[in-house]
N, C-alpha and C. Protein backbone atom coordinates (compact mmCIF):
# COMPACT_ATOMS: atom_id res chain seq x y z
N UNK A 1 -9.02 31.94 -12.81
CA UNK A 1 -9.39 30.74 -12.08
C UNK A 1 -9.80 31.16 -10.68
N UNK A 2 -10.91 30.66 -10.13
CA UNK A 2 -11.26 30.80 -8.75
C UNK A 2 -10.52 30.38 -7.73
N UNK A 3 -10.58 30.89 -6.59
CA UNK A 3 -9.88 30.42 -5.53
C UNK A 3 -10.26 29.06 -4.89
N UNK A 4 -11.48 29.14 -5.52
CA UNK A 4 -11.88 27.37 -5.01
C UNK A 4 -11.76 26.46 -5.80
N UNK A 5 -11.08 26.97 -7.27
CA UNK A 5 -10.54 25.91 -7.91
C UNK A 5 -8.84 25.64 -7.42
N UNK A 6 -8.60 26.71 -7.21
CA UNK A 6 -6.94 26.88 -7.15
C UNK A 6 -6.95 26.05 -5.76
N UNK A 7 -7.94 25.79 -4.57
CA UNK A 7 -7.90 24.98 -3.45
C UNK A 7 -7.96 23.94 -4.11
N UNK A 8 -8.79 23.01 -4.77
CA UNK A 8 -9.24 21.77 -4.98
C UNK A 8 -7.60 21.68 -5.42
N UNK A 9 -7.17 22.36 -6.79
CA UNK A 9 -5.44 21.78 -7.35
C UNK A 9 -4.91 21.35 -6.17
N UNK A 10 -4.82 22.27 -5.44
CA UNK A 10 -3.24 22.25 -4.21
C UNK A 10 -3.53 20.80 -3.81
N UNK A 11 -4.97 20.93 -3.04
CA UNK A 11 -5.35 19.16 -2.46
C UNK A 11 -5.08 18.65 -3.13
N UNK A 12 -5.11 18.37 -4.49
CA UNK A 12 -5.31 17.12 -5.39
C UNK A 12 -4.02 16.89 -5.63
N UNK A 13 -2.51 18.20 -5.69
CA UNK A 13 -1.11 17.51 -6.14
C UNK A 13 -0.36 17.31 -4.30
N UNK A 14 -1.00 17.80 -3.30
CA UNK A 14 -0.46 17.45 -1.91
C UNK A 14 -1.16 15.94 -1.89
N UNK A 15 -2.13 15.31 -2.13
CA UNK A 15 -2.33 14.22 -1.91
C UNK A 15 -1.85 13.12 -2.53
N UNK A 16 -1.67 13.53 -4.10
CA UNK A 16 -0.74 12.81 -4.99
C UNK A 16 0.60 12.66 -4.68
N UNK A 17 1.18 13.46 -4.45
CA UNK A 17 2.44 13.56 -3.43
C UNK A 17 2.59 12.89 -2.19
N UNK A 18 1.64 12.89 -1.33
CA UNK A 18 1.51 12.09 -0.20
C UNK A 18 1.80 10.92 -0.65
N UNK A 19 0.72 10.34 -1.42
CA UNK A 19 0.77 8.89 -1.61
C UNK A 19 1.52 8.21 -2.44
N UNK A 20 2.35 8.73 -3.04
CA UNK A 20 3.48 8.68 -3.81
C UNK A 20 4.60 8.47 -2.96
N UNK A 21 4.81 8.90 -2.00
CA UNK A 21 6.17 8.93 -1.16
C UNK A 21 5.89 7.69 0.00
N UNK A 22 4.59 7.48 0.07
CA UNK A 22 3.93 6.83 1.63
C UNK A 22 4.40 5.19 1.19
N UNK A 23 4.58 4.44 0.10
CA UNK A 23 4.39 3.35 0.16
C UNK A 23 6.04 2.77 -0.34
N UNK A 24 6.75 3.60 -0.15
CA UNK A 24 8.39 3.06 -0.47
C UNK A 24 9.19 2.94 0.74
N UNK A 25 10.38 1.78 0.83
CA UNK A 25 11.16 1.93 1.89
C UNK A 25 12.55 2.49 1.73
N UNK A 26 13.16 2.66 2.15
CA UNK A 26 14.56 2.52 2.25
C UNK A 26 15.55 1.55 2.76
N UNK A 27 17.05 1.42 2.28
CA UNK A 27 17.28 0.02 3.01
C UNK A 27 17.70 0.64 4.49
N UNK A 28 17.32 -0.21 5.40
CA UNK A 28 17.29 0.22 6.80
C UNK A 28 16.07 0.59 7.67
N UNK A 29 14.90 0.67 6.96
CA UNK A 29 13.54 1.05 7.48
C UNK A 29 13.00 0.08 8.16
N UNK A 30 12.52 0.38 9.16
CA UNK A 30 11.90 -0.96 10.06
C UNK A 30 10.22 -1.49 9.35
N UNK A 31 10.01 -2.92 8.94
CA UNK A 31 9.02 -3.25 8.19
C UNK A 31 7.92 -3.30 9.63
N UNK A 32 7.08 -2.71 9.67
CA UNK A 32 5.47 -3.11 10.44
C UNK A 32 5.17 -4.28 10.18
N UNK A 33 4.81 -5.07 11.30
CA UNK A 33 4.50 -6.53 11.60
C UNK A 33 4.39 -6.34 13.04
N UNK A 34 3.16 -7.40 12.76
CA UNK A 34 2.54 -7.71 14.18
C UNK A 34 2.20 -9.97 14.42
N UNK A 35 2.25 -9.70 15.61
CA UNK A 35 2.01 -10.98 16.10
C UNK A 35 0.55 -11.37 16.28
N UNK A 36 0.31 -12.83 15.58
CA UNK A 36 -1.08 -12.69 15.72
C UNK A 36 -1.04 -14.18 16.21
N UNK A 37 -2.57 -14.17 16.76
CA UNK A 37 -2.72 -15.59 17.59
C UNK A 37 -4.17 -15.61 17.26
N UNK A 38 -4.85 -17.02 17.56
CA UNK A 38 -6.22 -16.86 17.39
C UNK A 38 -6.90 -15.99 18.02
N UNK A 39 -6.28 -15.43 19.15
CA UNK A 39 -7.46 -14.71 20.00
C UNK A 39 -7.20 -13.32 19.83
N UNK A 40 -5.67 -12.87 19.80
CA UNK A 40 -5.33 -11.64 20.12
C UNK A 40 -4.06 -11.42 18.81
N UNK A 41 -4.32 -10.01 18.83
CA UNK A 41 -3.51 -9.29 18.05
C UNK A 41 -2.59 -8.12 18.27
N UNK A 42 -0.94 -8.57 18.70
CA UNK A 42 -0.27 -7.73 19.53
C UNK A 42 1.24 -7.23 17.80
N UNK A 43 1.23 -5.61 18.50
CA UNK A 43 2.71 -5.19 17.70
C UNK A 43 4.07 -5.68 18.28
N UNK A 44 4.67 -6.12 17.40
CA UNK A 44 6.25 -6.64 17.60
C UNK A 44 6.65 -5.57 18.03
N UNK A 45 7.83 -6.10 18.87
CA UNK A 45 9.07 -4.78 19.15
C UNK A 45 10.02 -4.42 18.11
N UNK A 46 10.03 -3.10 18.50
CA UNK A 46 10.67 -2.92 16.91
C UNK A 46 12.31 -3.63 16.86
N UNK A 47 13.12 -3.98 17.82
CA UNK A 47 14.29 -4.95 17.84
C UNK A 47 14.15 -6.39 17.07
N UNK A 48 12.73 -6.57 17.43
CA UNK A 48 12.00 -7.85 16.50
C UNK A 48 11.93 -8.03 14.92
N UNK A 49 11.45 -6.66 14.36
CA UNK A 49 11.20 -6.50 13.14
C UNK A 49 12.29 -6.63 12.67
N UNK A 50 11.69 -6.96 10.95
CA UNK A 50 12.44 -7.08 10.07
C UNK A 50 13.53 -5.57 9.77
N UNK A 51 14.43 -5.35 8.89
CA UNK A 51 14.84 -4.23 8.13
C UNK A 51 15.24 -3.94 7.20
N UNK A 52 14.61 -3.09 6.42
CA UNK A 52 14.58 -2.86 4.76
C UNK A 52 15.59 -3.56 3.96
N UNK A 53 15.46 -4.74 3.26
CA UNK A 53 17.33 -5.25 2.90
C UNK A 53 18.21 -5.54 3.46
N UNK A 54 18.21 -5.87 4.95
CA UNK A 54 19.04 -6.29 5.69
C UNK A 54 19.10 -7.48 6.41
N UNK A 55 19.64 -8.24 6.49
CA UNK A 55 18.83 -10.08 6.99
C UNK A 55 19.50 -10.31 7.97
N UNK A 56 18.63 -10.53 8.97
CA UNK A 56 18.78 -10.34 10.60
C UNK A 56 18.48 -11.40 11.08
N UNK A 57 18.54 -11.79 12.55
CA UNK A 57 17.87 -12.65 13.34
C UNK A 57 17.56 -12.05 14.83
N UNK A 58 16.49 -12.40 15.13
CA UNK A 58 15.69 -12.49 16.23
C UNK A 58 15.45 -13.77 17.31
N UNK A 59 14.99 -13.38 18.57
CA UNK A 59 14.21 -14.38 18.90
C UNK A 59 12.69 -13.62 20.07
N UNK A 60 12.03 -15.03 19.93
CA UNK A 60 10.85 -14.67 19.85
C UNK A 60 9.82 -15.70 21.32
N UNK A 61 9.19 -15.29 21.90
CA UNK A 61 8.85 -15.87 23.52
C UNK A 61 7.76 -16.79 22.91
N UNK A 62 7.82 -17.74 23.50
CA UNK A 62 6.73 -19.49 23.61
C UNK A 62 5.50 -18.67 24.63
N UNK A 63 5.26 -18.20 24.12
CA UNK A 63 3.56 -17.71 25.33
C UNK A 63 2.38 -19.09 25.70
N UNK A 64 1.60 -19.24 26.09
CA UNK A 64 0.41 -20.09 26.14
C UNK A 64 -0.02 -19.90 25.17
N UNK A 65 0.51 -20.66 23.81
CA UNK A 65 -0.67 -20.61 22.02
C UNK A 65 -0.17 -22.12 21.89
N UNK A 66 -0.79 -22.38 21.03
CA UNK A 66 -0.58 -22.96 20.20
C UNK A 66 -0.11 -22.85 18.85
N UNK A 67 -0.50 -22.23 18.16
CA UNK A 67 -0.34 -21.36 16.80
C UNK A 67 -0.32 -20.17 16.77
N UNK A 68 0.28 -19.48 16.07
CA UNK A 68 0.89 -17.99 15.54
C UNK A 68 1.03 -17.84 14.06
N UNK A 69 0.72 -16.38 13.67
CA UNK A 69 1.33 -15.84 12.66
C UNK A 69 1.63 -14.98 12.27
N UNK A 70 2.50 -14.57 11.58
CA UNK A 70 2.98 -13.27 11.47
C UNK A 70 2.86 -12.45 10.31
N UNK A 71 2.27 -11.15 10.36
CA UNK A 71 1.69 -10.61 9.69
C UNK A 71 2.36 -9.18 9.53
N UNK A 72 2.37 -8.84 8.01
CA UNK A 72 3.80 -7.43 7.43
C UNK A 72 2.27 -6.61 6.72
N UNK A 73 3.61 -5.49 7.20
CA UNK A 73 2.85 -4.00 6.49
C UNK A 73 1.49 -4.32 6.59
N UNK A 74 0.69 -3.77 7.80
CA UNK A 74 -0.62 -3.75 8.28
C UNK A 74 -1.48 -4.56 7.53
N UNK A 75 -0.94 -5.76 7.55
CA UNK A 75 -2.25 -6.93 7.43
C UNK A 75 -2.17 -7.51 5.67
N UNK A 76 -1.43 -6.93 5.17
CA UNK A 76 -1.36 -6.86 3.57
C UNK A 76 -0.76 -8.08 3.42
N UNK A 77 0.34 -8.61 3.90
CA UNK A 77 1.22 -9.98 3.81
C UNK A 77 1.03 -11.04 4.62
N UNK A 78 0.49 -11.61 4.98
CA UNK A 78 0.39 -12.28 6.24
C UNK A 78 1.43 -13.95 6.04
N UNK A 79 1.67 -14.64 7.16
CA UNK A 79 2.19 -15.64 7.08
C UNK A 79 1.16 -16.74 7.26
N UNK A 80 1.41 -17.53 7.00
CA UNK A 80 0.54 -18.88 6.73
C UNK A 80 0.16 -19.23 8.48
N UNK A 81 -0.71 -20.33 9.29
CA UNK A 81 -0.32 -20.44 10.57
C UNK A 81 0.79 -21.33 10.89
N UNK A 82 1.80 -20.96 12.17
CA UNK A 82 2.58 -21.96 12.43
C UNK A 82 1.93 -22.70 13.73
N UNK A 83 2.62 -23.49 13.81
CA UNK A 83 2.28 -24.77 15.11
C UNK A 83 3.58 -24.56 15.88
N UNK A 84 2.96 -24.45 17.23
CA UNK A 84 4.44 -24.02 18.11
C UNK A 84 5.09 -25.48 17.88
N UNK A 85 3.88 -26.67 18.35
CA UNK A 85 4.22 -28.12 18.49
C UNK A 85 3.50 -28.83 17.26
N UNK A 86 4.73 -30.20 16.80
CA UNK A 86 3.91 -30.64 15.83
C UNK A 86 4.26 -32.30 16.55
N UNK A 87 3.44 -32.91 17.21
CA UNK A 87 3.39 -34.22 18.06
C UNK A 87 4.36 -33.76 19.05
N UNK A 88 5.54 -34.52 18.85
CA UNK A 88 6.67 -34.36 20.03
C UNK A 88 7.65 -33.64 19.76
N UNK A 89 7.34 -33.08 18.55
CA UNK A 89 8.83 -32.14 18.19
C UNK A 89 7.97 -30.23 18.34
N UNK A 90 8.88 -29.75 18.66
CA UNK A 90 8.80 -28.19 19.05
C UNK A 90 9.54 -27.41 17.91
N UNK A 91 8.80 -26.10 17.86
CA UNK A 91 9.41 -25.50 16.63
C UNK A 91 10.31 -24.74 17.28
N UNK A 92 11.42 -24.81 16.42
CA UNK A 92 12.84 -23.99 16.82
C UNK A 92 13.41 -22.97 15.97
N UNK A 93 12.99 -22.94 14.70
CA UNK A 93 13.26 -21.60 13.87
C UNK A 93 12.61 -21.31 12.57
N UNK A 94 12.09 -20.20 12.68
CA UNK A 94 11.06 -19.90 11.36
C UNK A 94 12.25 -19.23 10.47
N UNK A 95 12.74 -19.21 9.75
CA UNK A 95 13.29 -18.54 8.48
C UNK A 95 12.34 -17.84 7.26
N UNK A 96 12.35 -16.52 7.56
CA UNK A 96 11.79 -15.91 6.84
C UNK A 96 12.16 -15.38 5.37
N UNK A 97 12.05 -15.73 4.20
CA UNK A 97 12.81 -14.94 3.10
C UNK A 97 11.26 -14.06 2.66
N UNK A 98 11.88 -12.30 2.39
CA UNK A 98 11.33 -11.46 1.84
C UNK A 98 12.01 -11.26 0.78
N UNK A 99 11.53 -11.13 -0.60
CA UNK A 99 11.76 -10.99 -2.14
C UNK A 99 11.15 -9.17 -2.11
N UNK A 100 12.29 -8.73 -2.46
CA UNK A 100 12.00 -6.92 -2.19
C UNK A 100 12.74 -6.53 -3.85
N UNK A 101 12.16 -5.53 -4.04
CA UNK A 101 12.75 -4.70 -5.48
C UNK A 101 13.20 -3.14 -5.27
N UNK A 102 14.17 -2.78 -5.75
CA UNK A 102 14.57 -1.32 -4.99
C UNK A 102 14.23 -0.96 -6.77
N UNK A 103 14.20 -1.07 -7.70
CA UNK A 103 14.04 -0.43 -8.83
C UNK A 103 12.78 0.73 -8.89
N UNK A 104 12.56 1.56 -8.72
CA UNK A 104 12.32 2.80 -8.57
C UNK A 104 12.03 2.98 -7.03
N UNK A 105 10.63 2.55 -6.45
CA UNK A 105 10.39 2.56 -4.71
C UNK A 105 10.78 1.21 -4.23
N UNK A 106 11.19 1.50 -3.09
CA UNK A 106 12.16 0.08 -2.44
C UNK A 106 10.50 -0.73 -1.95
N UNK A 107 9.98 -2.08 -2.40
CA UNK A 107 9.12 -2.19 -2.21
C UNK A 107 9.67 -4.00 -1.97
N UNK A 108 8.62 -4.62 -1.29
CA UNK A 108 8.35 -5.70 -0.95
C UNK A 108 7.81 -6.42 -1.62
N UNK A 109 8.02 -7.64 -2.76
CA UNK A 109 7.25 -8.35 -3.98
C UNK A 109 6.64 -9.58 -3.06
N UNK A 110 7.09 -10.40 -2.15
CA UNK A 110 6.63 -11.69 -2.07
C UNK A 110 7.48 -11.82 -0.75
N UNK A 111 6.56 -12.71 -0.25
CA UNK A 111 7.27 -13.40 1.40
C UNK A 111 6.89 -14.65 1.73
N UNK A 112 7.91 -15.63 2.30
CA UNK A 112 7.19 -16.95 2.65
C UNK A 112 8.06 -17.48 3.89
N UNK A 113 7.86 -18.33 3.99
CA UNK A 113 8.62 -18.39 5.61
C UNK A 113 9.00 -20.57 5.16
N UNK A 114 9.53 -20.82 5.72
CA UNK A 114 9.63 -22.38 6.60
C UNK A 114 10.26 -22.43 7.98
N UNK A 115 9.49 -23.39 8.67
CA UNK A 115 9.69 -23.84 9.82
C UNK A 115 10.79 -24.89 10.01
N UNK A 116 11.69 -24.88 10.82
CA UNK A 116 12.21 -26.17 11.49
C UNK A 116 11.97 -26.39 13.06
N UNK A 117 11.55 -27.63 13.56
CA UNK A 117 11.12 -28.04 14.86
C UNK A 117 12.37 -29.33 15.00
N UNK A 118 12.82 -29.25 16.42
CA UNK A 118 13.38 -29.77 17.14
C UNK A 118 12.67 -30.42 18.72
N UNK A 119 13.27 -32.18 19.21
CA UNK A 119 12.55 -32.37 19.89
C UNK A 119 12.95 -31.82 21.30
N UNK A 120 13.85 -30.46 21.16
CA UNK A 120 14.00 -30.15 22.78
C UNK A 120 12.72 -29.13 22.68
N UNK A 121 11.83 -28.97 23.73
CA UNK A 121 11.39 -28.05 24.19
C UNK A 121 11.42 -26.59 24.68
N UNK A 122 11.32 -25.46 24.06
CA UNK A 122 12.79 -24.88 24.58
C UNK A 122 11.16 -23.38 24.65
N UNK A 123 11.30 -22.70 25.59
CA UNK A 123 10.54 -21.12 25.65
C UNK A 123 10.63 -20.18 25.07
N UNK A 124 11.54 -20.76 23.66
CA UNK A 124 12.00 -19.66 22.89
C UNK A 124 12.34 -20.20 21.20
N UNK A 125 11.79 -19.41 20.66
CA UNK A 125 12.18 -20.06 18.90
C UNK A 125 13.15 -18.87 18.32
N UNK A 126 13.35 -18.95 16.87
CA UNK A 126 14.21 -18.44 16.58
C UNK A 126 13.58 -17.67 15.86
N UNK A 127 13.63 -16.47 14.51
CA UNK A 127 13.15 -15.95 13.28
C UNK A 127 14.21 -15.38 13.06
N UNK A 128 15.03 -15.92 11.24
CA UNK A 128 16.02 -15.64 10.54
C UNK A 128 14.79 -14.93 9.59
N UNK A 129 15.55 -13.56 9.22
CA UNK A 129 14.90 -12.59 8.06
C UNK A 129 15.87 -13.08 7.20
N UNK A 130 15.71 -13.23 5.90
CA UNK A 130 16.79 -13.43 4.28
C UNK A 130 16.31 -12.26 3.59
N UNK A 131 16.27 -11.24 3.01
CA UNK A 131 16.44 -10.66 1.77
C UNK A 131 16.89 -10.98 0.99
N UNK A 132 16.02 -11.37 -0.08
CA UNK A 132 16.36 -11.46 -1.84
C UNK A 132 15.89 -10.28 -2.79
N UNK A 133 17.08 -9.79 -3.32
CA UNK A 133 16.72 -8.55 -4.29
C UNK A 133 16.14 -9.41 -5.57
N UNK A 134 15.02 -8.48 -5.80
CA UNK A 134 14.56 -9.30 -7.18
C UNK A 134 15.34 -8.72 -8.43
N UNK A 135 15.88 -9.11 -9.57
CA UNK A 135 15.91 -8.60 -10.63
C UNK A 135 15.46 -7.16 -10.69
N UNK A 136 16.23 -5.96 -11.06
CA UNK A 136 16.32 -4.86 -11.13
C UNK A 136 15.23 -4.58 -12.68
N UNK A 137 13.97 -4.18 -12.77
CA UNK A 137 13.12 -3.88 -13.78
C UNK A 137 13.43 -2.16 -14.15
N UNK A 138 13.56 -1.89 -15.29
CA UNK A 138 13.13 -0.06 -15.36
C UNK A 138 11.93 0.11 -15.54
N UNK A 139 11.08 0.82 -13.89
CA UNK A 139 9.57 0.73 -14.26
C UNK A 139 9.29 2.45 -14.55
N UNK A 140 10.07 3.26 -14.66
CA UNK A 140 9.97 4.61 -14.68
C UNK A 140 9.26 4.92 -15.81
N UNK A 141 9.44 4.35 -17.46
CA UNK A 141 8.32 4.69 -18.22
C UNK A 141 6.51 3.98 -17.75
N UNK A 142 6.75 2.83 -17.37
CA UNK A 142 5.31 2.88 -16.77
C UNK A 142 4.91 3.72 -15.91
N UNK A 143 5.33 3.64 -14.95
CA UNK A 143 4.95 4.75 -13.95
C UNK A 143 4.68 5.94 -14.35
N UNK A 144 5.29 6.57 -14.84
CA UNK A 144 5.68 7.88 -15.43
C UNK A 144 3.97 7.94 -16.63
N UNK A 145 3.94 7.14 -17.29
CA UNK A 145 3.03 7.10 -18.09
C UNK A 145 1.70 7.22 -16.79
N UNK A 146 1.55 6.06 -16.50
CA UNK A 146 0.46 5.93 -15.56
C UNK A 146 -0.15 7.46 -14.58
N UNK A 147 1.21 7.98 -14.23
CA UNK A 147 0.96 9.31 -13.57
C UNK A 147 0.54 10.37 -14.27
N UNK A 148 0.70 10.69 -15.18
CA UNK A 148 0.76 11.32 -16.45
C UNK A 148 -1.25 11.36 -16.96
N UNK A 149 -1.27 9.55 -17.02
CA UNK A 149 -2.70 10.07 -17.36
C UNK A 149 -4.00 10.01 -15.99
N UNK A 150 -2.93 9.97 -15.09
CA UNK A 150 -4.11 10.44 -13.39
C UNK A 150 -3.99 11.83 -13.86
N UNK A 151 -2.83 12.65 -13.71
CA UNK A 151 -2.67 13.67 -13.42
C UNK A 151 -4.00 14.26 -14.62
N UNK A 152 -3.60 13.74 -15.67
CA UNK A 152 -5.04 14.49 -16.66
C UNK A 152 -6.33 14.51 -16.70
N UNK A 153 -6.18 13.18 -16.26
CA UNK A 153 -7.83 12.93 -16.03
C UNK A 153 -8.22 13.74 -14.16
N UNK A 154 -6.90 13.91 -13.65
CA UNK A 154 -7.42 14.75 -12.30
C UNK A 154 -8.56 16.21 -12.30
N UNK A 155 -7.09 16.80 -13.69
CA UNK A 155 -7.33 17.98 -14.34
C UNK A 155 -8.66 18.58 -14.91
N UNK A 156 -9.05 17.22 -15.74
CA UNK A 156 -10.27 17.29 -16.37
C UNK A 156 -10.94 17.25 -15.45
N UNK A 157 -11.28 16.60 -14.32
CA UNK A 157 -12.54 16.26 -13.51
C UNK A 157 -12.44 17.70 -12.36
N UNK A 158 -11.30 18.25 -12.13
CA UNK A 158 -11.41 19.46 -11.88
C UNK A 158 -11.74 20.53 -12.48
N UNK A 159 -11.27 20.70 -13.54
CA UNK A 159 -12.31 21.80 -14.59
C UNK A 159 -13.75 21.91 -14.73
N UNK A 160 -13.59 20.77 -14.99
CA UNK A 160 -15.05 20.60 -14.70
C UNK A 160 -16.09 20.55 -13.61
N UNK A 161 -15.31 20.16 -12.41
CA UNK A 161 -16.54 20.46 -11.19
C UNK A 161 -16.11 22.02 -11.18
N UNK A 162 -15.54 22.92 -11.61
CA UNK A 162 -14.98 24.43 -11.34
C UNK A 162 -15.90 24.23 -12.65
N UNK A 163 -16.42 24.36 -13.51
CA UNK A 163 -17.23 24.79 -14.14
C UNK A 163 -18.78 24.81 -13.46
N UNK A 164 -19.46 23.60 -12.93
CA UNK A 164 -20.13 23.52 -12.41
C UNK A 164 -20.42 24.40 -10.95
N UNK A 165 -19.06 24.58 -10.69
CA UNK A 165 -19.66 25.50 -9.31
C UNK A 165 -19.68 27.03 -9.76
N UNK A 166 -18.94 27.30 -10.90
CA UNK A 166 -19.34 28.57 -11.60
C UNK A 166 -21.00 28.75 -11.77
N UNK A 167 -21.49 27.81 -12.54
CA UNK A 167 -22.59 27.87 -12.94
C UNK A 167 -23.60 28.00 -11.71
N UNK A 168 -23.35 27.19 -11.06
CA UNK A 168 -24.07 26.98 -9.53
C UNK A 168 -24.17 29.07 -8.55
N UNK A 169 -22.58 29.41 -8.81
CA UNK A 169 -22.81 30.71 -8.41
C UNK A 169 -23.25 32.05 -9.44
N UNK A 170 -23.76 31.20 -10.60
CA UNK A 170 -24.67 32.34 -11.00
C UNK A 170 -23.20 32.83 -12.44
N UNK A 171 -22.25 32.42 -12.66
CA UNK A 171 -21.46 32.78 -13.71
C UNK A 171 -21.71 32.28 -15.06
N UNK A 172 -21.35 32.87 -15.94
CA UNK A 172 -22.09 32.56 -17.47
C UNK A 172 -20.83 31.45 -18.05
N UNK A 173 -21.04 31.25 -19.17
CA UNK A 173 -19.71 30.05 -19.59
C UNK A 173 -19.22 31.13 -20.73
N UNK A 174 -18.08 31.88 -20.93
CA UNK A 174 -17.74 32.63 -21.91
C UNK A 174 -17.93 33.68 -22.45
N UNK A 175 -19.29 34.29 -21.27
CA UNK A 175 -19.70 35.22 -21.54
C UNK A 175 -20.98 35.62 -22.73
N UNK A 176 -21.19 34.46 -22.83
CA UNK A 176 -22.18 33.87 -24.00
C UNK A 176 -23.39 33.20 -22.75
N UNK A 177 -24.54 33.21 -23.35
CA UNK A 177 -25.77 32.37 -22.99
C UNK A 177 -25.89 31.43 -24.00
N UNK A 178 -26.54 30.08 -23.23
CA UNK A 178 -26.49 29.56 -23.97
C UNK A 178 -28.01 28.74 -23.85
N UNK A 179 -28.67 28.85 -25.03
CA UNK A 179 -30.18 28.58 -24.71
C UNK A 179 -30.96 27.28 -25.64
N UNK A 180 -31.43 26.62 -24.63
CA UNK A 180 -31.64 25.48 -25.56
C UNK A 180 -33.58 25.34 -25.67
N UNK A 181 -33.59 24.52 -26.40
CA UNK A 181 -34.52 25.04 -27.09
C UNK A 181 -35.24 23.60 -27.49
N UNK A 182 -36.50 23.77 -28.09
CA UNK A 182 -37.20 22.36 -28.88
C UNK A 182 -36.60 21.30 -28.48
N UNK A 183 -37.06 19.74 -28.73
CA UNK A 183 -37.08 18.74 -28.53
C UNK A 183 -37.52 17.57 -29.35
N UNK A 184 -37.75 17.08 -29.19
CA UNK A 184 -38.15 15.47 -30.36
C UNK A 184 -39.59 15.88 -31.02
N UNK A 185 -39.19 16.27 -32.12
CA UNK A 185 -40.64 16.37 -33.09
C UNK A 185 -41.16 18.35 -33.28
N UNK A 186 -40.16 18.63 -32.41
CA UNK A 186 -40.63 19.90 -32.46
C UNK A 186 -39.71 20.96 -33.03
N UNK A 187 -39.61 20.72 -34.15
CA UNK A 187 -39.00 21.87 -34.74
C UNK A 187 -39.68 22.42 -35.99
N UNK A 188 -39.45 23.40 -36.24
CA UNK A 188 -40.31 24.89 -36.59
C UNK A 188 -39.52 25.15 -37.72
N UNK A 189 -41.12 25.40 -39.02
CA UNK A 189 -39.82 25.41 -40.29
C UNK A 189 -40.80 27.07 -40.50
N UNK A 190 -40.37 28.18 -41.28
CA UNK A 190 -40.97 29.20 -41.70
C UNK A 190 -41.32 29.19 -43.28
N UNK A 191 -42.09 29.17 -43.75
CA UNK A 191 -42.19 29.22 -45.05
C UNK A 191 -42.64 30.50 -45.57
């Protein structure tokens, strides 16, 4: 095997590996979320954020908006918009429940939030995190399967461009030539 096939492998199981490990949490991991407003788009402090399975509370500053929302793991989850004010009543605490599954990667299934507003006015609201574990699934034969036929079809599509760049540098396939010949209508009988 060439050395520029044996490069392409390494990339292809370091990247599989990468991205394999990149999208799981642990319980205790701080979730990415940012604050969003119509105009501007600022990162929470991480004292703010949520944490992996753990149900917390926060609070959170009344700026000059009107509406906000809050948005998990870079833009992927977002929250619906809230209304700081709805007529004369002021919002006083968003309760957040995240639906998370630890059955193979600790992952995040579903998120939704409700509001409660109160008529004091106050420069400050609340955000309760809830964690709900979902039902424990065994996804290891899917997965396992699923990886199984990347990994082959990786294989194949690497053999094969390593065949092609053989050919490209002038190497034979087996040590054999292989020569092709005639076409539609043209074949040659000897009598």
């Amino acid at each position: 095997m060439s050395v520029y096939c044996r490069q392409l492998l390494l990339v292809a199981f370091v990247s599989v590996s990468c991205w394999w490990q990149s999208n799981a949490y642990r319980v205790g991991d701080a979730i990415r979320m940012t604050y969003q407003t119509p105009t501007e788009t600022l990162d929470v402090l991480r004292v703010q954020r949520p944490l992996f399975g753990i149900s917390s509370y926060t609070k959170f500053d009344v700026e000059d908006v009107k509406r906000f929302s809050l948005v998990f793991e870079d833009g992927i989850r977002p929250l619906p918009w809230i209304d700081i004010a709805q007529g004369s009543r002021y919002l006083n605490e968003v309760k957040i429940t995240l639906v998370y599954s630890k059955s193979g990667d600790g992952t995040i299934e579903h998120i939704s939030s409700q509001t409660t507003y109160s008529n004091d006015p106050s420069q400050m609201f609340s955000v309760k995190y809830e964690w709900v574990e979902e039902a424990p699934v065994d996804l290891a034969i899917g997965v396992g399967i699923m990886m199984l036929l990347t990994i082959i079809s990786s294989f194949v599509f690497l053999i094969q461009a390593c065949r092609i760049k053989e050919k490209d540098d002038g190497g034979t396939t087996g040590g054999h030539q292989v020569q092709y010949g005639g076409g539609y209508g043209m074949s040659h009988k000897s009598y």
